[in-house]
PDB file of N, CA and C in Angstrom:
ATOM      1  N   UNK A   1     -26.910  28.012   9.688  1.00  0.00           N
ATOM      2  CA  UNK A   1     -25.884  28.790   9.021  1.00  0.00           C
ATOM      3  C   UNK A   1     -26.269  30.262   8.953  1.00  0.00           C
ATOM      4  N   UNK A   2     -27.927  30.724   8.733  1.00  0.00           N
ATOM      5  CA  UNK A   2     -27.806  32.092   8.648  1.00  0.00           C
ATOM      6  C   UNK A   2     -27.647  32.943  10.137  1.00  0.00           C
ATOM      7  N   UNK A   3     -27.907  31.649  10.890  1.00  0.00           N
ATOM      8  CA  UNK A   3     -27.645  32.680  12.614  1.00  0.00           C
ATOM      9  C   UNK A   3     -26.433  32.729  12.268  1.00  0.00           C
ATOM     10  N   UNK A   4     -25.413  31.748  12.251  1.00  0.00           N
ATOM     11  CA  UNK A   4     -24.063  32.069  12.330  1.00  0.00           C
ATOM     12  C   UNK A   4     -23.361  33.412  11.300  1.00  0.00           C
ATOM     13  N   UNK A   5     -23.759  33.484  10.025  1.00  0.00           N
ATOM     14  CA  UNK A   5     -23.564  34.050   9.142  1.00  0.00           C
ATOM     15  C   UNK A   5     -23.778  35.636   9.766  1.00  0.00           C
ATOM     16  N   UNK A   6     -25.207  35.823  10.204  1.00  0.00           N
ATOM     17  CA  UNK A   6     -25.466  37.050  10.551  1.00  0.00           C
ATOM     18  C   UNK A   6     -25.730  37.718   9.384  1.00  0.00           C
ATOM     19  N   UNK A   7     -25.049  39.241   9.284  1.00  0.00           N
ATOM     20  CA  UNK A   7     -24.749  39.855   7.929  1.00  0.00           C
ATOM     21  C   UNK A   7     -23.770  39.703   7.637  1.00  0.00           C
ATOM     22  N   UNK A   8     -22.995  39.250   7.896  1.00  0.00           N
ATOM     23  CA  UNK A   8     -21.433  39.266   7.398  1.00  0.00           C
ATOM     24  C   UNK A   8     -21.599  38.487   5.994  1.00  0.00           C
ATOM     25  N   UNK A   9     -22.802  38.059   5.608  1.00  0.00           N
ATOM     26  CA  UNK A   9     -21.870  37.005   4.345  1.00  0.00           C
ATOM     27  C   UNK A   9     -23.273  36.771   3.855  1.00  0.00           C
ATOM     28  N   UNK A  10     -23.484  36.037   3.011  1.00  0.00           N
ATOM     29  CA  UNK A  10     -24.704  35.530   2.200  1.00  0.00           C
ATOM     30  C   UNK A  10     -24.496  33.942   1.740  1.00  0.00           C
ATOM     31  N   UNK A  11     -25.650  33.212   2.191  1.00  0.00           N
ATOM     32  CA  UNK A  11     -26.298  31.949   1.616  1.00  0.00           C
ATOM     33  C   UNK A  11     -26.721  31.856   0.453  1.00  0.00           C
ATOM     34  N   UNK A  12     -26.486  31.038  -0.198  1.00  0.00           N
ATOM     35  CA  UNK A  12     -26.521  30.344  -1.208  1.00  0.00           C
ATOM     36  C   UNK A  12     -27.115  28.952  -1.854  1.00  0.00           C
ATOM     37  N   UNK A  13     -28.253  28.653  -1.679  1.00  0.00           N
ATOM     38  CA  UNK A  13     -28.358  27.199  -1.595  1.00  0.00           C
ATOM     39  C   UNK A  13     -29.001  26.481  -3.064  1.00  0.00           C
ATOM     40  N   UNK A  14     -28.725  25.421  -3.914  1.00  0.00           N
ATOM     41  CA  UNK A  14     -29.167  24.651  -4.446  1.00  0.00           C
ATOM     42  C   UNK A  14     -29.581  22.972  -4.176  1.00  0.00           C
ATOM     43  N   UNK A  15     -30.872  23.168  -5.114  1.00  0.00           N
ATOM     44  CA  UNK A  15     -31.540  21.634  -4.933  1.00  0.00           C
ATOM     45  C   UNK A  15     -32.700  21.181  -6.321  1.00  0.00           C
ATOM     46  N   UNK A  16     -32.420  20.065  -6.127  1.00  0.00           N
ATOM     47  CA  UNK A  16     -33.194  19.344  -7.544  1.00  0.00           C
ATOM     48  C   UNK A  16     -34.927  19.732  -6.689  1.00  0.00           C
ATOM     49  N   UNK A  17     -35.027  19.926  -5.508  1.00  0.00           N
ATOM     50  CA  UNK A  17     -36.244  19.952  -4.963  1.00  0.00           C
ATOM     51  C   UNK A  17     -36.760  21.138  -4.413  1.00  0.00           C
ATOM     52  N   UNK A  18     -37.809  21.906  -4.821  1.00  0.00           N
ATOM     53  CA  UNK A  18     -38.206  22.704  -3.895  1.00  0.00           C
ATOM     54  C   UNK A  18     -38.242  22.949  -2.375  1.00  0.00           C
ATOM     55  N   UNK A  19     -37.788  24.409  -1.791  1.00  0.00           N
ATOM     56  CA  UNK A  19     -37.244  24.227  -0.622  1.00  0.00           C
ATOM     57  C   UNK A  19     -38.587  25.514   0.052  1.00  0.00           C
ATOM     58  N   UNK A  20     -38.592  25.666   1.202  1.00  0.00           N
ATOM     59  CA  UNK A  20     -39.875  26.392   1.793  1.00  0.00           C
ATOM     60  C   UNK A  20     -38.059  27.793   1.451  1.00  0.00           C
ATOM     61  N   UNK A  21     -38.970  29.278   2.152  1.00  0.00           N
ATOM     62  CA  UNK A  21     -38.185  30.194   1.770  1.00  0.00           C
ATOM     63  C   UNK A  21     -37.725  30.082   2.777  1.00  0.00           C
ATOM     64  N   UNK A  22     -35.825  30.497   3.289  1.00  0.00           N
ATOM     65  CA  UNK A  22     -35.321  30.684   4.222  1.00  0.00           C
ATOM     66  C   UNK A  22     -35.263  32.146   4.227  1.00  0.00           C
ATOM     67  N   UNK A  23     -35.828  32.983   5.242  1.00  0.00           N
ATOM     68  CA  UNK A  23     -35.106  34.354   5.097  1.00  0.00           C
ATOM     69  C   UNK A  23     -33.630  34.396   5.052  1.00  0.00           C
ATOM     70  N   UNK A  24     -32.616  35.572   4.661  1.00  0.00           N
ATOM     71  CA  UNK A  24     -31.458  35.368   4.409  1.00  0.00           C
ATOM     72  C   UNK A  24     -30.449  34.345   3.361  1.00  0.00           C
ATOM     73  N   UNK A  25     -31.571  33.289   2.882  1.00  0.00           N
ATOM     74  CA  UNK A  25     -30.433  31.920   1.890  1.00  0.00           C
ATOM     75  C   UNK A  25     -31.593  32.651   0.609  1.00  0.00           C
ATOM     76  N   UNK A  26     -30.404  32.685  -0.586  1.00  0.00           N
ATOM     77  CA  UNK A  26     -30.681  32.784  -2.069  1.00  0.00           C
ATOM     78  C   UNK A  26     -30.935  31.517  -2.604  1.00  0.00           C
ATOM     79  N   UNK A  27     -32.276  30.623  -2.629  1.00  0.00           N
ATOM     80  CA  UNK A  27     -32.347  29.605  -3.450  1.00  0.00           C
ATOM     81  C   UNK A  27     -32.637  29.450  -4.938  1.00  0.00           C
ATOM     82  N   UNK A  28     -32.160  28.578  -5.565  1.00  0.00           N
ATOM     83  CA  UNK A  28     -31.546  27.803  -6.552  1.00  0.00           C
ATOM     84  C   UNK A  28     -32.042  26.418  -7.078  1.00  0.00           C
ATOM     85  N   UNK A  29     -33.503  26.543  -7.588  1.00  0.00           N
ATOM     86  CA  UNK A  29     -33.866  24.964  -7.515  1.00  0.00           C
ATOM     87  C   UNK A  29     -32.968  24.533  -9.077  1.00  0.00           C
ATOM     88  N   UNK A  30     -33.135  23.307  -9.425  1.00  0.00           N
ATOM     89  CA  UNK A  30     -32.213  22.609 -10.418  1.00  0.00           C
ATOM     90  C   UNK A  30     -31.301  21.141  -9.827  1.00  0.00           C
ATOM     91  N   UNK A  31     -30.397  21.109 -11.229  1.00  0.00           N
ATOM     92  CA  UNK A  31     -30.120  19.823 -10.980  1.00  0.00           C
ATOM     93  C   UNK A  31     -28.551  20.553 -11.183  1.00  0.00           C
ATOM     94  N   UNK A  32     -27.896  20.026 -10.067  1.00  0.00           N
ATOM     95  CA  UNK A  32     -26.265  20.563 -10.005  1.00  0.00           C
ATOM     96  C   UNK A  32     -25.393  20.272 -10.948  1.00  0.00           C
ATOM     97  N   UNK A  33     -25.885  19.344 -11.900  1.00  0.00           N
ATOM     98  CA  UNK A  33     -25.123  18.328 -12.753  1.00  0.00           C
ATOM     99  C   UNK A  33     -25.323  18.964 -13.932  1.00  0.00           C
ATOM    100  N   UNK A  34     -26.514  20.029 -14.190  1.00  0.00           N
ATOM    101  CA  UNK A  34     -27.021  20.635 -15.713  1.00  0.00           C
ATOM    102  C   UNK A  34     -26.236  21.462 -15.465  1.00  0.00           C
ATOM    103  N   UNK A  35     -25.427  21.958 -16.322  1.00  0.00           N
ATOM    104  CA  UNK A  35     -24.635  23.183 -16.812  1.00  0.00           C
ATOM    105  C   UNK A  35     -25.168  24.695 -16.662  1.00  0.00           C
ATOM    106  N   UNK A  36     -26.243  24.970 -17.479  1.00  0.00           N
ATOM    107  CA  UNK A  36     -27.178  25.922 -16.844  1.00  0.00           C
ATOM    108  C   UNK A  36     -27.501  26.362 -15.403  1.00  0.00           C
ATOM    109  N   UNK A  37     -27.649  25.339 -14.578  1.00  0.00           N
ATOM    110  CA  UNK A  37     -27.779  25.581 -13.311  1.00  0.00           C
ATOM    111  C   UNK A  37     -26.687  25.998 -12.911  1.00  0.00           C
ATOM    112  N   UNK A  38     -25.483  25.209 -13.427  1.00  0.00           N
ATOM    113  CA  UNK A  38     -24.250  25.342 -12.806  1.00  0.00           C
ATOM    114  C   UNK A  38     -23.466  26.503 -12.930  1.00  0.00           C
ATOM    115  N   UNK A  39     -24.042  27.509 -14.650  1.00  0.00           N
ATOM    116  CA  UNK A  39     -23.564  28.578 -14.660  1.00  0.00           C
ATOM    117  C   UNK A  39     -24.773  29.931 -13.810  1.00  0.00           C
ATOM    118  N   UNK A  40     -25.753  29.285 -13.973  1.00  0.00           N
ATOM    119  CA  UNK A  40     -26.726  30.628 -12.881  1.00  0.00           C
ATOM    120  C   UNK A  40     -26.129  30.551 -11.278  1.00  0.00           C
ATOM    121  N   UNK A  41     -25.708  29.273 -10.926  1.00  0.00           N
ATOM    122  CA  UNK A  41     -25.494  29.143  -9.755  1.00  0.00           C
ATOM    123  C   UNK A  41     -23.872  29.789  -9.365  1.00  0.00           C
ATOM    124  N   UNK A  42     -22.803  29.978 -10.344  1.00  0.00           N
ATOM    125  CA  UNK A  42     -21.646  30.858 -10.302  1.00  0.00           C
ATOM    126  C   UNK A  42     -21.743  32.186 -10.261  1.00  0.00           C
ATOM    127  N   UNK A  43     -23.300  32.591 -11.291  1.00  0.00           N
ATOM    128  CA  UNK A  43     -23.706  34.181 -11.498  1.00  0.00           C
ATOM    129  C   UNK A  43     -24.073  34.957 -10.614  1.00  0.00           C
ATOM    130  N   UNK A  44     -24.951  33.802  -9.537  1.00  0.00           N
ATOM    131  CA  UNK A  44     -24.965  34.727  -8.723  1.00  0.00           C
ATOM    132  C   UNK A  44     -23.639  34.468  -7.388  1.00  0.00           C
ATOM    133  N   UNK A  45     -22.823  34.136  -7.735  1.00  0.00           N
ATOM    134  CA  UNK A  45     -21.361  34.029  -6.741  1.00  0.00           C
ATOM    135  C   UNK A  45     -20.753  34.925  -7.219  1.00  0.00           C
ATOM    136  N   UNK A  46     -20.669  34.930  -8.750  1.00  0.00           N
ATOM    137  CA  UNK A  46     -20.170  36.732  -9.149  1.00  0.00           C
ATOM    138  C   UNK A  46     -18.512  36.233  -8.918  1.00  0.00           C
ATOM    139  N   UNK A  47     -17.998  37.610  -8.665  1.00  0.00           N
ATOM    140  CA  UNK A  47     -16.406  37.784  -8.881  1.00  0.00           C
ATOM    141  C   UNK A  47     -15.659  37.136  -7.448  1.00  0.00           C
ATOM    142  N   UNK A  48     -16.988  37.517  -6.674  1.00  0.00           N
ATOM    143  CA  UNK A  48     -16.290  36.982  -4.584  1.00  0.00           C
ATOM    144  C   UNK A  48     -15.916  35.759  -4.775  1.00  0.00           C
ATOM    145  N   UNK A  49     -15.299  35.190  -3.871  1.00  0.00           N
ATOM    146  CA  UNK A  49     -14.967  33.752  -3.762  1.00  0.00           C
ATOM    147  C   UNK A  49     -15.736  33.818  -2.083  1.00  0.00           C
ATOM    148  N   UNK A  50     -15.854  32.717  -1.881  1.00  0.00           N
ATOM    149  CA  UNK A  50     -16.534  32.153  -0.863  1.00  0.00           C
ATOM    150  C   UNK A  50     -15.539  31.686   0.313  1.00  0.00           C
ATOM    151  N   UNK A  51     -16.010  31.630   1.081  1.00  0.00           N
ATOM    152  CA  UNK A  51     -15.234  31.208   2.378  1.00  0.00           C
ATOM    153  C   UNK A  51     -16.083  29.521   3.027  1.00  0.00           C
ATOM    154  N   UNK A  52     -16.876  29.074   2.490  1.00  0.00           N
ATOM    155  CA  UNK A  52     -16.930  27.620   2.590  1.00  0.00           C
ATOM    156  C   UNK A  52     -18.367  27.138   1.948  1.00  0.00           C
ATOM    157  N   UNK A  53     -17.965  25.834   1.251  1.00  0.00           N
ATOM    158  CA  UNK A  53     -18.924  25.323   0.208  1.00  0.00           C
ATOM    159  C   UNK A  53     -19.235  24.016   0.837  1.00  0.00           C
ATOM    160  N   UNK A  54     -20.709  23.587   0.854  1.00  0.00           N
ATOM    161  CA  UNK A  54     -21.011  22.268   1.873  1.00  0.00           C
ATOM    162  C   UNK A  54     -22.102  21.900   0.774  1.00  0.00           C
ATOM    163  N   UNK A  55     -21.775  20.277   0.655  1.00  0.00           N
ATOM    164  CA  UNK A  55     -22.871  19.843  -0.231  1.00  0.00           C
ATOM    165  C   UNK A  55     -23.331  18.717   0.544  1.00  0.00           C
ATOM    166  N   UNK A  56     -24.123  18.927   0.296  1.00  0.00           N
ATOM    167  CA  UNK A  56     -25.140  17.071   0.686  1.00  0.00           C
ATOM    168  C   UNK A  56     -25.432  16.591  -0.269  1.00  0.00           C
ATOM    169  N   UNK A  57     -25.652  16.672  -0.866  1.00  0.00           N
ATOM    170  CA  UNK A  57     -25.721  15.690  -2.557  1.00  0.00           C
ATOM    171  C   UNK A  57     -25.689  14.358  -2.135  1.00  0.00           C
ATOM    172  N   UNK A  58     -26.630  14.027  -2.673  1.00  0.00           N
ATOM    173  CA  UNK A  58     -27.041  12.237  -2.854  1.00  0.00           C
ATOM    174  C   UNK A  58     -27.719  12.077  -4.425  1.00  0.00           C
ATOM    175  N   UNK A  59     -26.946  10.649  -4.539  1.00  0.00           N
ATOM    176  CA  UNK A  59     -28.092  10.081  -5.907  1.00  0.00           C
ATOM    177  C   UNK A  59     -29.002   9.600  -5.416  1.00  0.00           C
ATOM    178  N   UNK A  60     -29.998   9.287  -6.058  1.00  0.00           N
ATOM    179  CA  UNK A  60     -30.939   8.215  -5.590  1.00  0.00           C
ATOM    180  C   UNK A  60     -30.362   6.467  -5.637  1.00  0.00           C
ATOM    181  N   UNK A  61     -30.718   5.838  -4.443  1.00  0.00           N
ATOM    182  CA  UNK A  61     -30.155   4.889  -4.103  1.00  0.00           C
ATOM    183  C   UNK A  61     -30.992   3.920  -4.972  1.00  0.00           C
ATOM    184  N   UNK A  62     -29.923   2.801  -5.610  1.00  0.00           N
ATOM    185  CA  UNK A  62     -30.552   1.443  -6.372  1.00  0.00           C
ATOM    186  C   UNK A  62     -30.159   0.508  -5.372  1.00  0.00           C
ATOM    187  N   UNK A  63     -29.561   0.515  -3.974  1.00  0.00           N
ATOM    188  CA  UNK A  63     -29.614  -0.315  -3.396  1.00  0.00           C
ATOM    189  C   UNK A  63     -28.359  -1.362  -3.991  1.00  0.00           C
ATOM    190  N   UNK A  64     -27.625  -1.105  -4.730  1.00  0.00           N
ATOM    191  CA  UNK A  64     -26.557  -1.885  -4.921  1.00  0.00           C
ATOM    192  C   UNK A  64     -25.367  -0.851  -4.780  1.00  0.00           C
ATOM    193  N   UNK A  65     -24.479  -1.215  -4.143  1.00  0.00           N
ATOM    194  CA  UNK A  65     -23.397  -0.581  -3.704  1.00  0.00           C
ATOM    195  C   UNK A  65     -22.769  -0.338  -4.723  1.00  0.00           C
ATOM    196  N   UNK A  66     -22.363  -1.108  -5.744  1.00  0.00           N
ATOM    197  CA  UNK A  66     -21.125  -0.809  -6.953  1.00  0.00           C
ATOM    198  C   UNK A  66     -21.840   0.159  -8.131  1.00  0.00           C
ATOM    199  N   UNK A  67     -23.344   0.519  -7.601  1.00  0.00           N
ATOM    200  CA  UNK A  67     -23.775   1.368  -8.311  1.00  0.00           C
ATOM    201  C   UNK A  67     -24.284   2.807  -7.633  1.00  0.00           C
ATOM    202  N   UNK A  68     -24.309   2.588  -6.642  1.00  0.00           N
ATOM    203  CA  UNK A  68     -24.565   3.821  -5.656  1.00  0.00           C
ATOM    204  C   UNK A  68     -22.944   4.693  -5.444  1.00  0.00           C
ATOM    205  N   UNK A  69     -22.145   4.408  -5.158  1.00  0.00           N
ATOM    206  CA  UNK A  69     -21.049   4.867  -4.213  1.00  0.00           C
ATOM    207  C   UNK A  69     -20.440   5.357  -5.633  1.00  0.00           C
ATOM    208  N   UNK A  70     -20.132   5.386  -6.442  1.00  0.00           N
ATOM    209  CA  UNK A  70     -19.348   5.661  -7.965  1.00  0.00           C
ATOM    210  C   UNK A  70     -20.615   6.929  -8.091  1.00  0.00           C
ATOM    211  N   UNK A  71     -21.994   6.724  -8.348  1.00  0.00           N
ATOM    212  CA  UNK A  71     -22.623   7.956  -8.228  1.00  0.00           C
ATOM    213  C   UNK A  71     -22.461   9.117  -7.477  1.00  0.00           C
ATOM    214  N   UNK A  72     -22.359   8.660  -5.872  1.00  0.00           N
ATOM    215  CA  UNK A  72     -21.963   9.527  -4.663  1.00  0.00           C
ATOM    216  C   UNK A  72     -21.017  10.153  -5.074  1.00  0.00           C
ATOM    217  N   UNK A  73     -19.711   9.248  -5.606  1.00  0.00           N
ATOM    218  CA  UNK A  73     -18.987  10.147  -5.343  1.00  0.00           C
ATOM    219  C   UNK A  73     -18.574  11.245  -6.692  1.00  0.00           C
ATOM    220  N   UNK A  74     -19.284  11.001  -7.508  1.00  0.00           N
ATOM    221  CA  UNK A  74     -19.252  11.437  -8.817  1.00  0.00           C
ATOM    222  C   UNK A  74     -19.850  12.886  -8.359  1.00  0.00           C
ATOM    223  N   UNK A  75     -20.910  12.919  -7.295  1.00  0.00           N
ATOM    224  CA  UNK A  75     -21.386  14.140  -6.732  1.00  0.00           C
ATOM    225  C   UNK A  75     -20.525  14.928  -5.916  1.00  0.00           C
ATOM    226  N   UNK A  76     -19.453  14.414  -5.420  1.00  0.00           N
ATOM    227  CA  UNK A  76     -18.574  14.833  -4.326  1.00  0.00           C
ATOM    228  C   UNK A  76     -17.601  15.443  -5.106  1.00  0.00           C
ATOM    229  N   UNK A  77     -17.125  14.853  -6.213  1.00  0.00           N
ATOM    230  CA  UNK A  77     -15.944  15.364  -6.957  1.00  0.00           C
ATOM    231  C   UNK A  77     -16.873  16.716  -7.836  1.00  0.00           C
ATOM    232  N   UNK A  78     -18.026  16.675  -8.744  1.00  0.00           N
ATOM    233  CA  UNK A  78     -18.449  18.001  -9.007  1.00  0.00           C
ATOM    234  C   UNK A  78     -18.373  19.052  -8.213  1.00  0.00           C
ATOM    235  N   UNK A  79     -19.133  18.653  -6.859  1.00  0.00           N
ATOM    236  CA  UNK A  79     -18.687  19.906  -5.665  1.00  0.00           C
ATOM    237  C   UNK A  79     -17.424  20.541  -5.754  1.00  0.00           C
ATOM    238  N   UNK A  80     -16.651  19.855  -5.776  1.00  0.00           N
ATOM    239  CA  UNK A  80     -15.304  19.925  -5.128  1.00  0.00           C
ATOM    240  C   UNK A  80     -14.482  20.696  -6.572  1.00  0.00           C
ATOM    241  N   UNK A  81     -15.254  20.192  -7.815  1.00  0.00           N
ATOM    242  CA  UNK A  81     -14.900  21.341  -8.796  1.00  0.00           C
ATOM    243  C   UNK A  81     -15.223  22.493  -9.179  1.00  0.00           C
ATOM    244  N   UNK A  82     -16.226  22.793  -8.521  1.00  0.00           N
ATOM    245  CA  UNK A  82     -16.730  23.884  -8.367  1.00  0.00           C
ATOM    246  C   UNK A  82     -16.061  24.714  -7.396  1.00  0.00           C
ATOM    247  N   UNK A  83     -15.832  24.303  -6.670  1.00  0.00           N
ATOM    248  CA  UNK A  83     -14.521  24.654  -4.986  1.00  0.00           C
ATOM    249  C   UNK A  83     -13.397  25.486  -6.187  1.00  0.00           C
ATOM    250  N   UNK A  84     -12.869  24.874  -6.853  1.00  0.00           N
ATOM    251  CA  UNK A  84     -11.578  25.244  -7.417  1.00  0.00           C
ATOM    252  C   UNK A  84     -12.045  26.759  -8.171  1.00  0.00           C
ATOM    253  N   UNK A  85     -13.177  27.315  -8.554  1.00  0.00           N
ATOM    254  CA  UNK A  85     -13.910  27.611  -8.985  1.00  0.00           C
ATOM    255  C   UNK A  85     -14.082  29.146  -8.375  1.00  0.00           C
ATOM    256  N   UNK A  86     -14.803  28.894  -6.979  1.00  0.00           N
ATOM    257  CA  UNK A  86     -15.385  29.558  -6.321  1.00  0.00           C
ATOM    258  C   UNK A  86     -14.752  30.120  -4.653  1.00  0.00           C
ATOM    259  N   UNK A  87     -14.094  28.450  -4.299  1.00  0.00           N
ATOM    260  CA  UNK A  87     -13.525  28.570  -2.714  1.00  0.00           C
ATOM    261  C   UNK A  87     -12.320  29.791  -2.769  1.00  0.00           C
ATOM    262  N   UNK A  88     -12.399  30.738  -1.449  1.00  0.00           N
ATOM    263  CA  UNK A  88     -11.495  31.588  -1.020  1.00  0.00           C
ATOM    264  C   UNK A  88      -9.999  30.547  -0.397  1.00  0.00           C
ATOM    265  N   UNK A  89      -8.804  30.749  -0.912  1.00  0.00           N
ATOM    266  CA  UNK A  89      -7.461  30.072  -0.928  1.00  0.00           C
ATOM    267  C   UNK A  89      -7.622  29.666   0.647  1.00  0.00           C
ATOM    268  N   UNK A  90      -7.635  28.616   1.488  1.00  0.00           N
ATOM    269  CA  UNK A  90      -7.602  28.314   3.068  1.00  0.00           C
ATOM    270  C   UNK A  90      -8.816  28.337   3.563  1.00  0.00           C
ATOM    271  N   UNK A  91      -9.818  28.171   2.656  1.00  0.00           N
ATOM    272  CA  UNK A  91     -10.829  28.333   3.003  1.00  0.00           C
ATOM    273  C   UNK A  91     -11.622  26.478   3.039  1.00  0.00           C
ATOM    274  N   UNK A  92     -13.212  26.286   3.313  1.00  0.00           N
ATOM    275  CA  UNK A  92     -13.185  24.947   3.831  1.00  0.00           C
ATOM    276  C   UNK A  92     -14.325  24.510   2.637  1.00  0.00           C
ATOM    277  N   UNK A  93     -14.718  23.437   2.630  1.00  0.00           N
ATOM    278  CA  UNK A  93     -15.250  22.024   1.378  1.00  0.00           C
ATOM    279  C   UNK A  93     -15.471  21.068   2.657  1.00  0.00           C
ATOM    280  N   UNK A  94     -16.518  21.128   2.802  1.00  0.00           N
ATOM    281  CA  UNK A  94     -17.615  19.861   3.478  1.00  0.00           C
ATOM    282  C   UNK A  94     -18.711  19.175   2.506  1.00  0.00           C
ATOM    283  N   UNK A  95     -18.251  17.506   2.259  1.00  0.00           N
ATOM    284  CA  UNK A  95     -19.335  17.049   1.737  1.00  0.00           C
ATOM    285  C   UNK A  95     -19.637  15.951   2.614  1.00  0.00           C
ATOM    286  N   UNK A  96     -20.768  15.330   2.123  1.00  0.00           N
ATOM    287  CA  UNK A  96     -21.200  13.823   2.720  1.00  0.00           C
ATOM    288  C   UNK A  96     -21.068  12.962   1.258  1.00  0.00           C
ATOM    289  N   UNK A  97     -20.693  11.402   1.540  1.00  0.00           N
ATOM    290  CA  UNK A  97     -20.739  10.885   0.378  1.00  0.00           C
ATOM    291  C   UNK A  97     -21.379   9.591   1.160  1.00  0.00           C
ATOM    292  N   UNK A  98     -21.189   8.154   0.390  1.00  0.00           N
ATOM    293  CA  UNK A  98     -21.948   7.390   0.589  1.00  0.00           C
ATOM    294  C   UNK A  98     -20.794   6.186   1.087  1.00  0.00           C
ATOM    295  N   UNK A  99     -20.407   5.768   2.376  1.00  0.00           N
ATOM    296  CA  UNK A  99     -19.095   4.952   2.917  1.00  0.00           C
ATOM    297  C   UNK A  99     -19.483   3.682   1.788  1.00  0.00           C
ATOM    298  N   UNK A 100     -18.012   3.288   1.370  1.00  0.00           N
ATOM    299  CA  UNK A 100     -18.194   1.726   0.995  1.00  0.00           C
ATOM    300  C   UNK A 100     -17.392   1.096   1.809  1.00  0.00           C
ATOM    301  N   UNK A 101     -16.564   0.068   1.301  1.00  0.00           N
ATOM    302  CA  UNK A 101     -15.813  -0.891   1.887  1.00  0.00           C
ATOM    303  C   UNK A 101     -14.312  -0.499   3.068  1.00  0.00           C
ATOM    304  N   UNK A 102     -14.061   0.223   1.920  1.00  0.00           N
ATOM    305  CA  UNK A 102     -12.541   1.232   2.085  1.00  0.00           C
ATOM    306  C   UNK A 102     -12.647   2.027   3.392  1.00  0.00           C
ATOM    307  N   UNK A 103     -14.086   2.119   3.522  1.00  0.00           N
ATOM    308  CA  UNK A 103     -14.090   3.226   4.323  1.00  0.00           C
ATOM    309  C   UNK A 103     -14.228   3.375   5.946  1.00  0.00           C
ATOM    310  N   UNK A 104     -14.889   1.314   5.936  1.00  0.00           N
ATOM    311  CA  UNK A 104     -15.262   1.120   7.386  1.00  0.00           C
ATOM    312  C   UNK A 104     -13.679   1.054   8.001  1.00  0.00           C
TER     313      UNK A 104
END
């Protein structure tokens, strides 16, 4: 993303895990789900809106489906409220979630 980006734009990244430094991406360690994070992580988005928000978000897997996939997607829908939030109007929301039944 930062080849593509170039200068035109700025990275942004959060994670519950320490990440090595990317030149060009602003990291964000935390948990996406704490509020705190969630308002440092708007502060530095500031007044701009963004032109596309991509999460990978995973829970940690218990290996039972009716308890994994309700987590997943509990992560997919925060993203995606944050989108309402932050995303520029026509602009794009890429997540990954966890397929269940519905989905094959």
């Amino acid at each position: 993303m930062v080849t593509q980006i170039g200068g035109k734009g700025r990275i942004i990244a959060c994670d519950l895990l320490p990440m090595d430094p990317i030149v060009g991406v602003d990291f964000l360690q935390g948990d996406f789900r704490d509020e705190l994070v969630m308002k440092a992580l708007l502060e530095r988005v500031g007044d701009s809106k963004v032109q596309v928000v991509m999460s990978d978000m995973a829970p940690n897997m218990s290996g039972t489906p009716a308890v994994d996939i309700p987590r997943a997607m509990y992560l997919v829908e925060l993203a995606l409220e944050m989108c309402r939030d932050v995303l520029a109007p026509g602009r794009k929301f890429c997540s990954e979630g966890v397929p269940g039944r519905r989905f094959r």
